[in-house]
C-alpha atoms as a PDB file:
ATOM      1  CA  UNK A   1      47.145  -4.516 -24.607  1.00  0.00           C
ATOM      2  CA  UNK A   2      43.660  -6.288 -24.571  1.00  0.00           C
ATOM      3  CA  UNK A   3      41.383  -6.342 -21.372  1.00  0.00           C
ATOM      4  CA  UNK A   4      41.887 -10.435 -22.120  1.00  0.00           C
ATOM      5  CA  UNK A   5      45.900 -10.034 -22.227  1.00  0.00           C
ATOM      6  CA  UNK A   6      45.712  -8.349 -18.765  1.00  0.00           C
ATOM      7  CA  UNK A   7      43.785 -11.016 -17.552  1.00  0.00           C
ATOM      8  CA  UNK A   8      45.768 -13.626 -18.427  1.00  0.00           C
ATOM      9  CA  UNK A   9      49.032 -11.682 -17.064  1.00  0.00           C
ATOM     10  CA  UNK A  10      48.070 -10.933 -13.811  1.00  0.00           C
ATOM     11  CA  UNK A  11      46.918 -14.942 -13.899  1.00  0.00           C
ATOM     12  CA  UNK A  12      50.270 -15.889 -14.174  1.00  0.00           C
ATOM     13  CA  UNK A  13      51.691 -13.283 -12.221  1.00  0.00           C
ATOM     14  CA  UNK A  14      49.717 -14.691  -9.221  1.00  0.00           C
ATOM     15  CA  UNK A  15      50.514 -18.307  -9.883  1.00  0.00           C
ATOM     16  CA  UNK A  16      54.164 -17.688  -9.907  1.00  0.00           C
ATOM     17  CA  UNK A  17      53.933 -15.436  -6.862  1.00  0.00           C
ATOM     18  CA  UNK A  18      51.858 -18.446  -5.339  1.00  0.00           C
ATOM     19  CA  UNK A  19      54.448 -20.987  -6.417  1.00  0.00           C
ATOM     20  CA  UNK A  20      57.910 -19.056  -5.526  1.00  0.00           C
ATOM     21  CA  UNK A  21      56.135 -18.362  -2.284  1.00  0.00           C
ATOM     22  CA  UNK A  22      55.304 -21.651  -1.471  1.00  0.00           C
ATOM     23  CA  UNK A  23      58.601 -23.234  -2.377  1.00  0.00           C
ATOM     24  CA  UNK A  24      61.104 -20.599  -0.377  1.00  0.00           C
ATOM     25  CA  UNK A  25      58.444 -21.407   2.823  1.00  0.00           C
ATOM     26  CA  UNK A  26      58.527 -24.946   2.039  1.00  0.00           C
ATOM     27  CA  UNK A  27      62.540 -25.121   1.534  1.00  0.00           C
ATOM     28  CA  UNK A  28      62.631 -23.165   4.703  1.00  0.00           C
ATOM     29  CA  UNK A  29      60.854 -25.147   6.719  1.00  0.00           C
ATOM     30  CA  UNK A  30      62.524 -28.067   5.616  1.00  0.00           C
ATOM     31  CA  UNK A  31      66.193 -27.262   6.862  1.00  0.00           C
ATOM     32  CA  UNK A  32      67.180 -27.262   3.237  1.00  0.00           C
ATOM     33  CA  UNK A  33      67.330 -23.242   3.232  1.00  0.00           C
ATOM     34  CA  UNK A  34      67.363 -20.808   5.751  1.00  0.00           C
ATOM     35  CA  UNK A  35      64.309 -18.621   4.329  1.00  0.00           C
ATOM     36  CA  UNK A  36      62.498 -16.514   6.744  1.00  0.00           C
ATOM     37  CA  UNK A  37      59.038 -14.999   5.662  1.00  0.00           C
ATOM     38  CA  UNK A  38      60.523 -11.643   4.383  1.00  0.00           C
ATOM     39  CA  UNK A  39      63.080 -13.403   2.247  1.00  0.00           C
ATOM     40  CA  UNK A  40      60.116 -15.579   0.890  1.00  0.00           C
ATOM     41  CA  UNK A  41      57.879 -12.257   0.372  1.00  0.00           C
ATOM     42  CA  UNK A  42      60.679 -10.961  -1.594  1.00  0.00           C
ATOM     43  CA  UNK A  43      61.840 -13.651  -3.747  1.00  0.00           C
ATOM     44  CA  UNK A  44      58.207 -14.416  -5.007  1.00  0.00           C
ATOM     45  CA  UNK A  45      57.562 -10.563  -5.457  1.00  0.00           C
ATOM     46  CA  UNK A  46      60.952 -10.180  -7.607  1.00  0.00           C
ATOM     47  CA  UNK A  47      59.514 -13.725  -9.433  1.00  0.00           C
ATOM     48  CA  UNK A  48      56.106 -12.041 -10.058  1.00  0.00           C
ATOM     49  CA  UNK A  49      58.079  -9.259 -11.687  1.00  0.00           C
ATOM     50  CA  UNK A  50      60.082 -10.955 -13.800  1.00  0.00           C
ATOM     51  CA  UNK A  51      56.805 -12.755 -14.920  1.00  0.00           C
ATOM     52  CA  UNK A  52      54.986  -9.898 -15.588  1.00  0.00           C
ATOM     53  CA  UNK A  53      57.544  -8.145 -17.503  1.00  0.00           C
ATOM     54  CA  UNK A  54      58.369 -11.503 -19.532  1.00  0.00           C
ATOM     55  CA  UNK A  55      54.401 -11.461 -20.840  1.00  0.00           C
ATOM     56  CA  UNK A  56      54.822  -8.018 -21.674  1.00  0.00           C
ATOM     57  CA  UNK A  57      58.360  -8.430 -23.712  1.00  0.00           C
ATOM     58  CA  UNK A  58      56.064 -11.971 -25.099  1.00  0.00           C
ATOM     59  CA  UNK A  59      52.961  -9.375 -26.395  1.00  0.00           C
ATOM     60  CA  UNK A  60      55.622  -7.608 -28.770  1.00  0.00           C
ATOM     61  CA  UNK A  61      56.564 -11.172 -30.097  1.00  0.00           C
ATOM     62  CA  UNK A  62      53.364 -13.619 -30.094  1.00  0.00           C
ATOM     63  CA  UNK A  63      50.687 -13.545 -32.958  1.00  0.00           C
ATOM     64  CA  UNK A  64      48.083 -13.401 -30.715  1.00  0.00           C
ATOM     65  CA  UNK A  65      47.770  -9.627 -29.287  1.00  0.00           C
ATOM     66  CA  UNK A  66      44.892 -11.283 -26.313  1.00  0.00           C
ATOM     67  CA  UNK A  67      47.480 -13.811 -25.021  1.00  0.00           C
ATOM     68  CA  UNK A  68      50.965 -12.969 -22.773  1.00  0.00           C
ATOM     69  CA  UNK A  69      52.075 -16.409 -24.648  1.00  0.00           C
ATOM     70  CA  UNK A  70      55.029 -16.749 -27.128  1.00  0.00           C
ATOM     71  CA  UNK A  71      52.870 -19.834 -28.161  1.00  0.00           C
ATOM     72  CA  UNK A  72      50.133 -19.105 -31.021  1.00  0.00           C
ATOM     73  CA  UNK A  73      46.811 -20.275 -29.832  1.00  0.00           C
ATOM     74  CA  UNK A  74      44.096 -21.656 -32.027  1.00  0.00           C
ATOM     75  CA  UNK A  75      41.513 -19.333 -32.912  1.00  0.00           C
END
């Protein structure tokens, strides 16, 4: 793995960490779910996993060895 696939891994690790987090909080505080700050520190951690081990299972499968992307990018 590439310095530039690592990059772009942990950038998508933290915007799905940023975006699970913010939607259990936000569902939380909205009566919809009953999600305490724990619960919402969990759920985006085990989402940020998932994510990171996705791009890695993607590296084995895209073209491009500097992208965690199943999608070929122009060159």
């Amino acid at each position: 793995m590439s310095m530039q696939f690592l990059k772009a891994l942990l950038e998508r690790a933290v915007k799905t960490f940023c975006q699970v987090f913010a939607a259990a909080v936000t569902a939380g505080g909205t009566g919809i779910l009953e999600v305490g700050w724990k619960q919402s520190l969990s759920v985006a951690g085990l989402a940020t996993l998932l994510s990171v081990l996705t791009s890695i299972g993607s590296a084995r499968l895209a073209g491009d060895p500097d992208s965690p992307s199943l999608v070929a990018g122009d060159k």
